[in-house]
Protein backbone atom coordinates (compact mmCIF):
# COMPACT_ATOMS: atom_id res chain seq x y z
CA UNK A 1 -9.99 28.41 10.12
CA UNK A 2 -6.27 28.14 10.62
CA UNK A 3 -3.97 25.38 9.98
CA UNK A 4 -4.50 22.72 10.80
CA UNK A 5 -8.10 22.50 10.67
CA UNK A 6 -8.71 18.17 10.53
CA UNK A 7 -6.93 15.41 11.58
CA UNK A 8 -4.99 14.78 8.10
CA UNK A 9 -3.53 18.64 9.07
CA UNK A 10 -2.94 17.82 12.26
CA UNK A 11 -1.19 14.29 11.19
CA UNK A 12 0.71 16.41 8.48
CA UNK A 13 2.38 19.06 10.41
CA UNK A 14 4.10 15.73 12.54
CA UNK A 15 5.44 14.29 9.30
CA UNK A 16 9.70 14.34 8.65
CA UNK A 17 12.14 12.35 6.86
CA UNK A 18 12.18 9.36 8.28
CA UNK A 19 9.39 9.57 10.91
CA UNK A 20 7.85 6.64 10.06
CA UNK A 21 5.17 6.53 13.33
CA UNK A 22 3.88 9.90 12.23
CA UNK A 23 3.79 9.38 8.65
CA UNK A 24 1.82 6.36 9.51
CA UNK A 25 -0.49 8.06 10.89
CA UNK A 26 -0.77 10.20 8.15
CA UNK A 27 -2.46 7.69 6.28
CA UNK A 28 -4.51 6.51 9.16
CA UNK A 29 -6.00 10.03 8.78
CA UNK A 30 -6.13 10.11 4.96
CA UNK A 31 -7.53 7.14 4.95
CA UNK A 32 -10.69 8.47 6.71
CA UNK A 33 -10.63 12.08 5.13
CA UNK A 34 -11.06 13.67 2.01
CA UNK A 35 -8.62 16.41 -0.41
CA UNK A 36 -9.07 18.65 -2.61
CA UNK A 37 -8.53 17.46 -5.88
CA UNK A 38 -7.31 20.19 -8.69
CA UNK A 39 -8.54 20.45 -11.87
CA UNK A 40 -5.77 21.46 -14.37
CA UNK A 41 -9.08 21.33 -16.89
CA UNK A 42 -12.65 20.66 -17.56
CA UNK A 43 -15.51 21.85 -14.92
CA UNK A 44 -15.96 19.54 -11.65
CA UNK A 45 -17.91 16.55 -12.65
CA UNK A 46 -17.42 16.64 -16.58
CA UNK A 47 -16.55 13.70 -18.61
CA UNK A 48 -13.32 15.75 -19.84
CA UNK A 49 -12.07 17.02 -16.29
CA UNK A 50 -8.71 16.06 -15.67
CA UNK A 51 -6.55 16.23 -12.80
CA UNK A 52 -2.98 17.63 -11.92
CA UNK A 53 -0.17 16.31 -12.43
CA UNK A 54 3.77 16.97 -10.98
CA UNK A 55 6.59 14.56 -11.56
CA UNK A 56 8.75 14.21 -8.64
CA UNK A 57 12.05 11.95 -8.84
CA UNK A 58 10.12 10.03 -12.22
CA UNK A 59 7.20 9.73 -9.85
CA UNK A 60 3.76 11.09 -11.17
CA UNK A 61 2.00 12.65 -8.66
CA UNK A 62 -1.87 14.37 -8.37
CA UNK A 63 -1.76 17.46 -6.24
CA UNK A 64 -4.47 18.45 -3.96
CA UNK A 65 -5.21 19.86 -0.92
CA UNK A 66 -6.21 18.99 2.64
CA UNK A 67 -8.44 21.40 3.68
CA UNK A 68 -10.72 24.25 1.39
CA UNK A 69 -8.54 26.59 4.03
CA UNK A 70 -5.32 25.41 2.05
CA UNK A 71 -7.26 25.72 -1.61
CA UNK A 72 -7.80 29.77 -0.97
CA UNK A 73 -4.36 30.21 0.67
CA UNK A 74 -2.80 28.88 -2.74
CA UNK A 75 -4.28 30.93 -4.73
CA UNK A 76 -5.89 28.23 -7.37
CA UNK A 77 -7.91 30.07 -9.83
CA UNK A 78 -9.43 26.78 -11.68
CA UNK A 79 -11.63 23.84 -11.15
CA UNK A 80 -11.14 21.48 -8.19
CA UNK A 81 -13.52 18.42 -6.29
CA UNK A 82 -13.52 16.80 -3.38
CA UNK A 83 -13.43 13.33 -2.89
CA UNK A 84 -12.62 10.89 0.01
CA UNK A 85 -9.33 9.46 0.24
CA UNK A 86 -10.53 5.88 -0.27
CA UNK A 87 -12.12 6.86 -3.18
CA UNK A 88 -9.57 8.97 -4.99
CA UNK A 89 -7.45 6.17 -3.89
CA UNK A 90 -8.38 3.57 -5.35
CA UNK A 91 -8.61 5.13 -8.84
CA UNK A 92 -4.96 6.54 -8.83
CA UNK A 93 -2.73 3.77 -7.73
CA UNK A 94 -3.32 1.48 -10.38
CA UNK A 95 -2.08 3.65 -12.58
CA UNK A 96 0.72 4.01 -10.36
CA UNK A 97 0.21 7.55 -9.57
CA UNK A 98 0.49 8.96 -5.64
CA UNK A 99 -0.93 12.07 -3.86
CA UNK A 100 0.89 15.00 -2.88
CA UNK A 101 -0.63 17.11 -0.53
CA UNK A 102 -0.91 20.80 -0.55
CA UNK A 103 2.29 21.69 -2.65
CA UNK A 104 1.61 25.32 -1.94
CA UNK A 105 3.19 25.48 1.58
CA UNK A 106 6.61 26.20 2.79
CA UNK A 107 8.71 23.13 1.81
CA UNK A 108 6.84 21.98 -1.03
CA UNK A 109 4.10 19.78 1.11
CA UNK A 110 4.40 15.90 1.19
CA UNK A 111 3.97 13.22 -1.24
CA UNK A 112 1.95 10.09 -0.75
CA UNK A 113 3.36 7.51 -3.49
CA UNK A 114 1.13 4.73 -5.34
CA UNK A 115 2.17 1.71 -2.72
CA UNK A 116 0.74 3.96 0.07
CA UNK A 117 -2.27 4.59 -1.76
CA UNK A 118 -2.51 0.96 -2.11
CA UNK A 119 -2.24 0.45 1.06
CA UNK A 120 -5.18 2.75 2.18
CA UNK A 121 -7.21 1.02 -0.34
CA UNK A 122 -5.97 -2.46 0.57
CA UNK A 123 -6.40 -2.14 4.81
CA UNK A 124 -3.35 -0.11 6.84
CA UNK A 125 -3.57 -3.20 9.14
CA UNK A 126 -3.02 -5.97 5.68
CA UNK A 127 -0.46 -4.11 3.85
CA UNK A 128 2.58 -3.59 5.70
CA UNK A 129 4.17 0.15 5.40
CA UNK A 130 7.38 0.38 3.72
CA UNK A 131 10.14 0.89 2.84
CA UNK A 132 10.85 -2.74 3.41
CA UNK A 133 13.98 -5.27 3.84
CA UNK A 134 12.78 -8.16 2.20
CA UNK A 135 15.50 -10.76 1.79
CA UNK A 136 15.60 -15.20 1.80
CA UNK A 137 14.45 -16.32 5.11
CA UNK A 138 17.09 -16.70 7.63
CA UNK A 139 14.42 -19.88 9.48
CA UNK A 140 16.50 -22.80 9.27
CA UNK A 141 13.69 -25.13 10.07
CA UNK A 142 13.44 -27.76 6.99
CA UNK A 143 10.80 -29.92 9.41
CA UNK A 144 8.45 -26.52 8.95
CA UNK A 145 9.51 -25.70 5.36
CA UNK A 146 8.29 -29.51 4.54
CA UNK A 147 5.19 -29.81 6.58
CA UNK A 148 4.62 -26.20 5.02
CA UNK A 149 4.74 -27.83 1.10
CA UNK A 150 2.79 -30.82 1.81
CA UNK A 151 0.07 -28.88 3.26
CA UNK A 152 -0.06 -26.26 0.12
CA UNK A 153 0.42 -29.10 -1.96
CA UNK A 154 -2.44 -31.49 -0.30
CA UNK A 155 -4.62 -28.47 -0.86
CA UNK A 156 -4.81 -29.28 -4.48
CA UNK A 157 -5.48 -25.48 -5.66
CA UNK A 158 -1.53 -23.79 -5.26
CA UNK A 159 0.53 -24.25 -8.57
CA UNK A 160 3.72 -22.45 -7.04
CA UNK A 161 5.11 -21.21 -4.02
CA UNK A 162 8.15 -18.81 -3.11
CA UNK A 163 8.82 -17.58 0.13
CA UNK A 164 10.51 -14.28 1.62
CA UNK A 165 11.39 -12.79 4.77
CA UNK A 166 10.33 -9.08 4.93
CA UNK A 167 11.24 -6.13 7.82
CA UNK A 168 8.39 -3.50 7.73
CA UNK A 169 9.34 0.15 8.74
CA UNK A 170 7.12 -0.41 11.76
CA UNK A 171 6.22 -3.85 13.35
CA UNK A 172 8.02 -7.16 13.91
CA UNK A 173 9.50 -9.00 10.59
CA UNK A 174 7.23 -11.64 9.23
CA UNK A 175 7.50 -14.76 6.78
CA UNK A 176 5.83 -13.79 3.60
CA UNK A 177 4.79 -16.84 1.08
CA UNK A 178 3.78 -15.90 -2.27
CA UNK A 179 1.42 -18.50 -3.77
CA UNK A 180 0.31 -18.91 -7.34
CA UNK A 181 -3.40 -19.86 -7.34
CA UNK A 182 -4.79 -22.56 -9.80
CA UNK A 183 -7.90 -19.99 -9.93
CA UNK A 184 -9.71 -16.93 -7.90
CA UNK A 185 -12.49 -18.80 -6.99
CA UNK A 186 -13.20 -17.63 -3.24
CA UNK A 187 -13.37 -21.61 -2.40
CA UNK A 188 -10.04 -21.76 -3.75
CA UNK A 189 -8.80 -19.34 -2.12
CA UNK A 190 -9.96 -20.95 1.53
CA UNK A 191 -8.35 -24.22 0.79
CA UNK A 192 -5.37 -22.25 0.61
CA UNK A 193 -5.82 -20.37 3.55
CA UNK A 194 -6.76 -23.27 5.32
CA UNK A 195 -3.16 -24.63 4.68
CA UNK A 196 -1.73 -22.06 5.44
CA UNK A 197 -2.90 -21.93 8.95
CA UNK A 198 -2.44 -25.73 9.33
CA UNK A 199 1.27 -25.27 8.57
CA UNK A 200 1.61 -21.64 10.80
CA UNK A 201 0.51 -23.54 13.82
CA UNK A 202 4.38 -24.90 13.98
CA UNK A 203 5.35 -22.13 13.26
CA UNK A 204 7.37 -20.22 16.78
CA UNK A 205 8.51 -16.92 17.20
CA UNK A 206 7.19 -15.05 13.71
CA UNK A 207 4.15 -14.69 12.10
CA UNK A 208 3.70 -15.81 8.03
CA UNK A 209 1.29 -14.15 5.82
CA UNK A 210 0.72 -14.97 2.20
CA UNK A 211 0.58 -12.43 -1.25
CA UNK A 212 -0.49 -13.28 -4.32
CA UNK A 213 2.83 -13.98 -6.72
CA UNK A 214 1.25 -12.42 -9.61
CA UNK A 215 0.18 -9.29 -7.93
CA UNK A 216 1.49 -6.34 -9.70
CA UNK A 217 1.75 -3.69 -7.23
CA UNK A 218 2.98 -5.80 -4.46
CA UNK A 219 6.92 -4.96 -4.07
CA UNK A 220 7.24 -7.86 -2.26
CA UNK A 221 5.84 -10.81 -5.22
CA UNK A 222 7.85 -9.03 -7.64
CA UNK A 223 11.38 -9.75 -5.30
CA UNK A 224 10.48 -13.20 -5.13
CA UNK A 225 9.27 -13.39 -8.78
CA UNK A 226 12.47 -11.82 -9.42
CA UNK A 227 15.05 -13.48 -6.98
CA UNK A 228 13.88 -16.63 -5.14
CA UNK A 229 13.15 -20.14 -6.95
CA UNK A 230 9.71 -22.16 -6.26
CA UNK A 231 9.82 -24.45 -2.92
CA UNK A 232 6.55 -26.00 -4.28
C-alpha cells in the first residue's frame, strides 16, 4: 500500500512550518488512529519492553510509525506494538514526552510534543492548540471583573483566582480564569462552574473559560502562577 495509506498519512503529508490548520488536523487524525510504537528492547508485551527515545531541541521524543507500510520501508529490525493514539497518549505526556512520527522519511518526519499529546487526551475542542499569546487582559470592565469575584467568592469552594487573556493559533482569543479549588469534589467543582456562568452572562464580545491554577501541564496556569497576582 503506498503512502499515504490512512487519514493520519494523509493529514501528514499537509503538515509545514507554520501551517497551523493542517497540523491541526493532524491531531484530529491521530487522535482517532493508532502508530507503531518501536521497541528499542524487550519483546512486545513484556514487563521490560521499552520504547524509543530521540532528543530533539532538549525535547524527549518516542518514535513510531504511522502505518506497518512505513515500519518495513525503515528498515526496523526489532520489536515494535501498536497502540491507539489516545492510549499511547495518555501514558507519554505526563512524563512530558511527545511523538514523532515516522523519522525514517525524507526530512526527518514530524514531531508531536507533550502539550499536543495532552491535548488529544484532554478533548481537541477543550484544550486550545498552541503556540499561544497569553498576556493580562486588555477588558477594562471593573463592573464585570467585580460581579465576576463576588460570584466565585459567594460560591464558597474557590480559594484563589488569577485571570489571563490568551490568543490560540487558531480561533478567537478568550478570557482564561485560573481558579484554585478548596477540593476536587465533583460538587465542588459545579458550584464553581455555576459561577462562572453566572458572571459570563455579562460578559460581551469574548468567551471566558476556566483552568485549574495548579495544573502542571497547562502553559497557561503556570503564566499566571508565574506573572499575574490573585483578583480573589
Amino acid at each position: 500500500m503506498a503512502f499515504p495509506a490512512n487519514e493520519v498519512e494523509h493529514a501528514l503529508r499537509q503538515v509545514a512550518p507554520q501551517g497551523y490548520e493542517a497540523y491541526e488536523r493532524l491531531l484530529e487524525g491521530l487522535s482517532r488512529g493508532h502508530v507503531w510504537m518501536l521497541l528499542w528492547q524487550g519483546e512486545p508485551g513484556s514487563p521490560d519492553a521499552q520504547y524509543g527515545n530521540m532528543e530533539v531541541h532538549g525535547a524527549h521524543y518516542a518514535p513510531c510509525f504511522t502505518s506497518e507500510e512505513q515500519l518495513r520501508e525503515s528498515g526496523w529490525d526489532r520489536g515494535w506494538e501498536v497502540h491507539a493514539v489516545m492510549e499511547i497518549a495518555g501514558t507519554l505526556y505526563p512524563d512530558k514526552w511527545g511523538l514523532w512520527l515516522n523519522p525514517h522519511m525524507q526530512g526527518g518526519g514530524v514531531g508531536v510534543p507533550y502539550l499536543d499529546l495532552r491535548r488529544i487526551v484532554g478533548g481537541l475542542e477543550h484544550l486550545m492548540p498552541g503556540p499561544l499569546r497569553v498576556g493580562e487582559p486588555a477588558l477594562d470592565d471593573q463592573a464585570f471583573w467585580t460581579l465576576l469575584a463576588g460570584e466565585l467568592g459567594r460560591s464558597g469552594v474557590v480559594r484563589a483566582a488569577h485571570r489571563a487573556y490568551v490568543e490560540p493559533a487558531l480561533g478567537p482569543p478568550r478570557l482564561v480564569i485560573g481558579i484554585r479549588l478548596a477540593d476536587n469534589d465533583p460538587a465542588t467543582v459545579d458550584r464553581m462552574k455555576a459561577a462562572m456562568g453566572r458572571a459570563s452572562a455579562a460578559l460581551q464580545g469574548i468567551s471566558m473559560s476556566s483552568v485549574a491554577l495548579d495544573d502542571p501541564f497547562d502553559p497557561v496556569a503556570a503564566w499566571m502562577r508565574d506573572q499575574t497576582r490573585p483578583f480573589l
